[in-house]
N, C-alpha and C. Protein backbone atom coordinates (compact mmCIF):
# COMPACT_ATOMS: atom_id res chain seq x y z
N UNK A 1 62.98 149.57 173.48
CA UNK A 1 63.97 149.44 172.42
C UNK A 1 65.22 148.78 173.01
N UNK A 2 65.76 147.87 172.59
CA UNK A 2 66.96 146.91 173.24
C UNK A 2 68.20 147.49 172.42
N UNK A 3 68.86 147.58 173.84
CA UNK A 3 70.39 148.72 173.55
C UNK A 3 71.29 147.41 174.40
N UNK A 4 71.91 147.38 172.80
CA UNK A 4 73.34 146.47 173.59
C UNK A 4 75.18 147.23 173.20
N UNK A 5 75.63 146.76 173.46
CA UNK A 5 77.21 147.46 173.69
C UNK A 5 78.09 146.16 173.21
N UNK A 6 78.73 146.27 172.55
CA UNK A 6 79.95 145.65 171.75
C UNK A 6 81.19 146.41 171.60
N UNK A 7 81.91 144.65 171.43
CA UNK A 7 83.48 145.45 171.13
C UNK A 7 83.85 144.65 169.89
N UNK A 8 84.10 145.39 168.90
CA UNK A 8 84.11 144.83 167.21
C UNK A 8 85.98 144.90 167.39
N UNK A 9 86.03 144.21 166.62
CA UNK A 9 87.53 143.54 166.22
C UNK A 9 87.72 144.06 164.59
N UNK A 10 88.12 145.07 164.39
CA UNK A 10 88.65 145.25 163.30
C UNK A 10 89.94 144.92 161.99
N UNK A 11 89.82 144.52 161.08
CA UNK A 11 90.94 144.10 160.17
C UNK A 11 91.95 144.68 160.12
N UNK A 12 92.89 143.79 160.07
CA UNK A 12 94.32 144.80 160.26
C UNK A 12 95.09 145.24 159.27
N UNK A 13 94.07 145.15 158.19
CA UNK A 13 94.27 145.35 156.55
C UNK A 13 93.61 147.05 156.57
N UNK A 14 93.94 148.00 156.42
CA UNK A 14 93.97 149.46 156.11
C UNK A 14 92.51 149.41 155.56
N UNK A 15 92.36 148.92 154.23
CA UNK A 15 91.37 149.19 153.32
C UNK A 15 90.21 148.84 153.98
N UNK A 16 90.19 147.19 154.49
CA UNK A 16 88.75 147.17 155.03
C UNK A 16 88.19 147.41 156.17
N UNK A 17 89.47 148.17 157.27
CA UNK A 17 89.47 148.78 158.38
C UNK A 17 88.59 149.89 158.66
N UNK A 18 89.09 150.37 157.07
CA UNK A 18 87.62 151.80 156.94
C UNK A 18 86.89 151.75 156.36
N UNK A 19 86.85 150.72 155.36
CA UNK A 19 85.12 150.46 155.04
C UNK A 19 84.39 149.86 156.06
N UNK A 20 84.52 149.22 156.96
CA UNK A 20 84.09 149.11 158.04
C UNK A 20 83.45 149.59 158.58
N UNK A 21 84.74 151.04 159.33
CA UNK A 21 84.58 152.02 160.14
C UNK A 21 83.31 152.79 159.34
N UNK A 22 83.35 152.96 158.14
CA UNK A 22 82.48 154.17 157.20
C UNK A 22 81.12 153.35 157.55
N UNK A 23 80.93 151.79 157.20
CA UNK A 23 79.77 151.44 156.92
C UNK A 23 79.25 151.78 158.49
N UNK A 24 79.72 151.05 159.43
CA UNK A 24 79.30 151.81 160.93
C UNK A 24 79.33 152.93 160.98
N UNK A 25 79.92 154.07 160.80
CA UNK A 25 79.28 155.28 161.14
C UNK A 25 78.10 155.75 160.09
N UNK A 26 77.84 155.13 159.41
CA UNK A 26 76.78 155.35 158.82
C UNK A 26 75.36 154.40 159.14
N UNK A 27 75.03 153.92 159.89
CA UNK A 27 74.15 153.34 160.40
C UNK A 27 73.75 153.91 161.62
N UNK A 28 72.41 154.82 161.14
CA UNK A 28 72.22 155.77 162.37
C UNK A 28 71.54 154.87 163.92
N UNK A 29 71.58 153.68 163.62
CA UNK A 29 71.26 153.03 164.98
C UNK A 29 72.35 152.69 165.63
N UNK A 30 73.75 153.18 165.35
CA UNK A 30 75.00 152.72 166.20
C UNK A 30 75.32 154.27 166.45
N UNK A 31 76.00 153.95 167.51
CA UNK A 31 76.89 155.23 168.74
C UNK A 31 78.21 154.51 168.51
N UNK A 32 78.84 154.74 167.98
CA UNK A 32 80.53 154.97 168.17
C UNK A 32 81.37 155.01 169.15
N UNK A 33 81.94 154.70 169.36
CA UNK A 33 82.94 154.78 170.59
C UNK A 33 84.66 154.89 170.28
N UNK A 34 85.23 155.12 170.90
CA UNK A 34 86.57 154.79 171.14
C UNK A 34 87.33 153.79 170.23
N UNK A 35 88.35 153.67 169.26
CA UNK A 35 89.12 152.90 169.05
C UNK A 35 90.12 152.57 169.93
N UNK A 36 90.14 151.01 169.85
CA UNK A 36 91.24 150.72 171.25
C UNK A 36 92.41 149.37 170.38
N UNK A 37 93.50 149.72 169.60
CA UNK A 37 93.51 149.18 168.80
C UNK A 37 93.37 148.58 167.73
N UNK A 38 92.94 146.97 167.54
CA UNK A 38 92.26 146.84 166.75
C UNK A 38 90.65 147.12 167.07
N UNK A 39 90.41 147.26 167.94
CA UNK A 39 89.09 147.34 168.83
C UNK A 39 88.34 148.39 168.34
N UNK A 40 86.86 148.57 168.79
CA UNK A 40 86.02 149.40 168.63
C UNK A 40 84.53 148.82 169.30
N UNK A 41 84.25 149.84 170.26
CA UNK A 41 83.28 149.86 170.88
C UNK A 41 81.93 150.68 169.98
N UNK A 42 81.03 150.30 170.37
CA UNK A 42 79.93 150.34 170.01
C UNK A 42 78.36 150.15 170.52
N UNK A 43 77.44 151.31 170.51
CA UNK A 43 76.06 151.01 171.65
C UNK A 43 75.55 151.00 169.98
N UNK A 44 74.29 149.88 170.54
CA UNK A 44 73.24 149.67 169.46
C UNK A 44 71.68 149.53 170.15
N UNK A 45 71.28 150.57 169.59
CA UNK A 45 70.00 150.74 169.82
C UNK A 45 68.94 149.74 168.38
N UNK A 46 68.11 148.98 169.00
CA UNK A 46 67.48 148.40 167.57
C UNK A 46 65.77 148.51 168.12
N UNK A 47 64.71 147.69 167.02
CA UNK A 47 63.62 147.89 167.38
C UNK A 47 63.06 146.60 168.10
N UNK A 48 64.05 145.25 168.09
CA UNK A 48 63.60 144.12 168.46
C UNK A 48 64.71 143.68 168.92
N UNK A 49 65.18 142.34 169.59
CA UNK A 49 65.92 141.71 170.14
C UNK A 49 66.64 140.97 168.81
N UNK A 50 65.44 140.65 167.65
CA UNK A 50 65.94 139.81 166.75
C UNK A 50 66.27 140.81 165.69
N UNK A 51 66.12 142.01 165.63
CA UNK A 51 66.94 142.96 164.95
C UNK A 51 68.65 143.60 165.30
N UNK A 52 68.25 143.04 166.51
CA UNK A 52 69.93 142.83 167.52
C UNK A 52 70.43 142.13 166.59
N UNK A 53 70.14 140.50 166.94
CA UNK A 53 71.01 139.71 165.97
C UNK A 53 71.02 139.72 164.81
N UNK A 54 70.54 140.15 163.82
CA UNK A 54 70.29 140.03 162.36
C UNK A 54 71.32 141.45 162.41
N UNK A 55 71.43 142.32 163.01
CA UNK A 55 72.70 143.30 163.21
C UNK A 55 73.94 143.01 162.97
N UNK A 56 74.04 141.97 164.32
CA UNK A 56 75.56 141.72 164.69
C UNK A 56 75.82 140.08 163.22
N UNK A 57 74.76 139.27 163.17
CA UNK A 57 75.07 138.45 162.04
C UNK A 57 75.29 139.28 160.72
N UNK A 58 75.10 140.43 160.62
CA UNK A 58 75.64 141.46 158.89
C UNK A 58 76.74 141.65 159.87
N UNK A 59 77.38 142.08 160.63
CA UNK A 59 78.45 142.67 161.37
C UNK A 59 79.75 141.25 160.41
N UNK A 60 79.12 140.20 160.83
CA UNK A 60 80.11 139.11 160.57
C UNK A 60 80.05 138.90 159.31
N UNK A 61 79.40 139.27 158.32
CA UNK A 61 79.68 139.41 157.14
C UNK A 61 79.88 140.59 156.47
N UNK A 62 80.86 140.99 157.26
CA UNK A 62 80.93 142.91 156.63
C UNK A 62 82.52 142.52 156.46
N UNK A 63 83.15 142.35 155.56
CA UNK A 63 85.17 142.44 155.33
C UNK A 63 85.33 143.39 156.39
N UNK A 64 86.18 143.35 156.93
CA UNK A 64 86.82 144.71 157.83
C UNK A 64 86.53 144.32 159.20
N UNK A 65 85.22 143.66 159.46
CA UNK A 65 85.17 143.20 160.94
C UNK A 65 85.12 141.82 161.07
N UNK A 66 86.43 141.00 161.87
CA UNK A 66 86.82 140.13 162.22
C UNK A 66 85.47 139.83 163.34
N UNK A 67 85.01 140.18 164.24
CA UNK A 67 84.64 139.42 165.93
C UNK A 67 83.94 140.73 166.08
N UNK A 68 82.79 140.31 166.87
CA UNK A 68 81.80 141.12 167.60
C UNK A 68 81.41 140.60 168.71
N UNK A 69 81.99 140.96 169.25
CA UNK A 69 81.63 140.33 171.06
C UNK A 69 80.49 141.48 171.79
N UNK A 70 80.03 140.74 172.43
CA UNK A 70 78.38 141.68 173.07
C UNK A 70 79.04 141.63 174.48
N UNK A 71 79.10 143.04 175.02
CA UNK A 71 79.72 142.98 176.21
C UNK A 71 78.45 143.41 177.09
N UNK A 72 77.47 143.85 176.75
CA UNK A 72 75.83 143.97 177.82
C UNK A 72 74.92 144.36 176.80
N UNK A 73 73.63 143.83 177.28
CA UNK A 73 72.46 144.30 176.61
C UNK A 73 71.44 144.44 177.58
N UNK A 74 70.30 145.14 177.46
CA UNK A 74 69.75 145.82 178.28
C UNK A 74 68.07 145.69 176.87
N UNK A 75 67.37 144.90 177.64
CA UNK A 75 65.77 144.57 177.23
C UNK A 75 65.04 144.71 177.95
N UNK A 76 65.09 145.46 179.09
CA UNK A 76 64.30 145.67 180.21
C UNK A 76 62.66 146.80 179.82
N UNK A 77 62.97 147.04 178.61
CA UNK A 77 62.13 147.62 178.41
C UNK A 77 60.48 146.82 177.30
N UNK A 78 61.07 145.50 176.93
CA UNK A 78 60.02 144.14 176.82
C UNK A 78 59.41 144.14 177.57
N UNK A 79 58.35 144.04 177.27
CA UNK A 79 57.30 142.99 178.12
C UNK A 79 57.41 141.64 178.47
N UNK A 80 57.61 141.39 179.62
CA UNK A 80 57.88 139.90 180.12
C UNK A 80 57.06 138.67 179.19
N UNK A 81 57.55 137.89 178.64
CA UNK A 81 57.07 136.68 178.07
C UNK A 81 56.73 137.19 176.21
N UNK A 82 57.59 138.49 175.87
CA UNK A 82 57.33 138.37 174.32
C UNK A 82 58.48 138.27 173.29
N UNK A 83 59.16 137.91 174.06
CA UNK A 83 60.39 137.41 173.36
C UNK A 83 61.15 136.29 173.54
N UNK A 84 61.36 135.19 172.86
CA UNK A 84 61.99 133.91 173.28
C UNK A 84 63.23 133.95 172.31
N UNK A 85 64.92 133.65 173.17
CA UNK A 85 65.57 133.79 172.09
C UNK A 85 66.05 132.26 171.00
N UNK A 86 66.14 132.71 170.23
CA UNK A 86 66.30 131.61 169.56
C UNK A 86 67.06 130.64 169.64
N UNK A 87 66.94 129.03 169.31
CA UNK A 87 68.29 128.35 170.01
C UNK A 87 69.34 128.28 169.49
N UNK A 88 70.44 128.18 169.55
CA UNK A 88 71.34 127.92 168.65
C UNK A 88 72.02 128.92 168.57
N UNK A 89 71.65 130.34 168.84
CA UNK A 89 72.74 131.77 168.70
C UNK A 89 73.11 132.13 169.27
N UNK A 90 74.25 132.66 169.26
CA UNK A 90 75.47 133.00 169.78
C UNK A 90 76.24 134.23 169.32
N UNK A 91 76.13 135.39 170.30
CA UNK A 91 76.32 136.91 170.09
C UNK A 91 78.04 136.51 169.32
N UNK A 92 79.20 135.74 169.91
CA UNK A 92 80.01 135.72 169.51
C UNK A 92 80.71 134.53 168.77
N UNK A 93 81.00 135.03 167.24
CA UNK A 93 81.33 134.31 165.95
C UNK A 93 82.71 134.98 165.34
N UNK A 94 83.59 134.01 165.19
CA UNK A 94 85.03 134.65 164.49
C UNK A 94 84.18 134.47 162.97
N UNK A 95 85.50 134.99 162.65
CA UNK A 95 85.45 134.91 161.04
C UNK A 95 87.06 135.44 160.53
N UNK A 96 87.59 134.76 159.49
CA UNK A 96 88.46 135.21 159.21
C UNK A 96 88.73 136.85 158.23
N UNK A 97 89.53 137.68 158.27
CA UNK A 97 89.58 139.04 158.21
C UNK A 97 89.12 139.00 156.27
């Protein structure tokens, strides 16, 4: 199961700060962490590598979260040669708030 760790950038607008926060703590495949500002850490456990990204790409279309930066991921538990990542993606995407 591929467990990666992020630091989400939250809106500095009140309202969608906690719809945000609510929609993440309600997604029982995220661990919570620490607010550090606008910041917020986050472990994600998923069932595929490409359920990683199809994660963090809803992340960038969620109001309330600006930036999702992937600070480690950990796939060591794949089997060598069954996953190729796709070209073109990129863990980190702004978006305006």
């Amino acid at each position: 199961m591929p467990m990666t760790a992020w630091l989400l950038t939250l809106s500095e607008h009140d309202d969608l700060r906690r719809e945000a926060m609510a929609l993440l703590a309600a997604d029982p495949r995220l661990t919570l962490g620490d607010r550090l500002g606008p910041g917020m850490s986050v472990i994600a456990e998923t069932c595929s590598p490409d359920d990683d990204s199809d994660l963090w790409l809803a992340w960038l279309q969620t109001p309330g979260i600006v930036l999702a930066d992937l600070v480690w991921s950990d796939f060591s538990d794949l089997e060598p040669g069954t996953y190729d990542a796709p070209a073109g993606r990129s863990p980190r995407r702004e978006r305006n708030p």
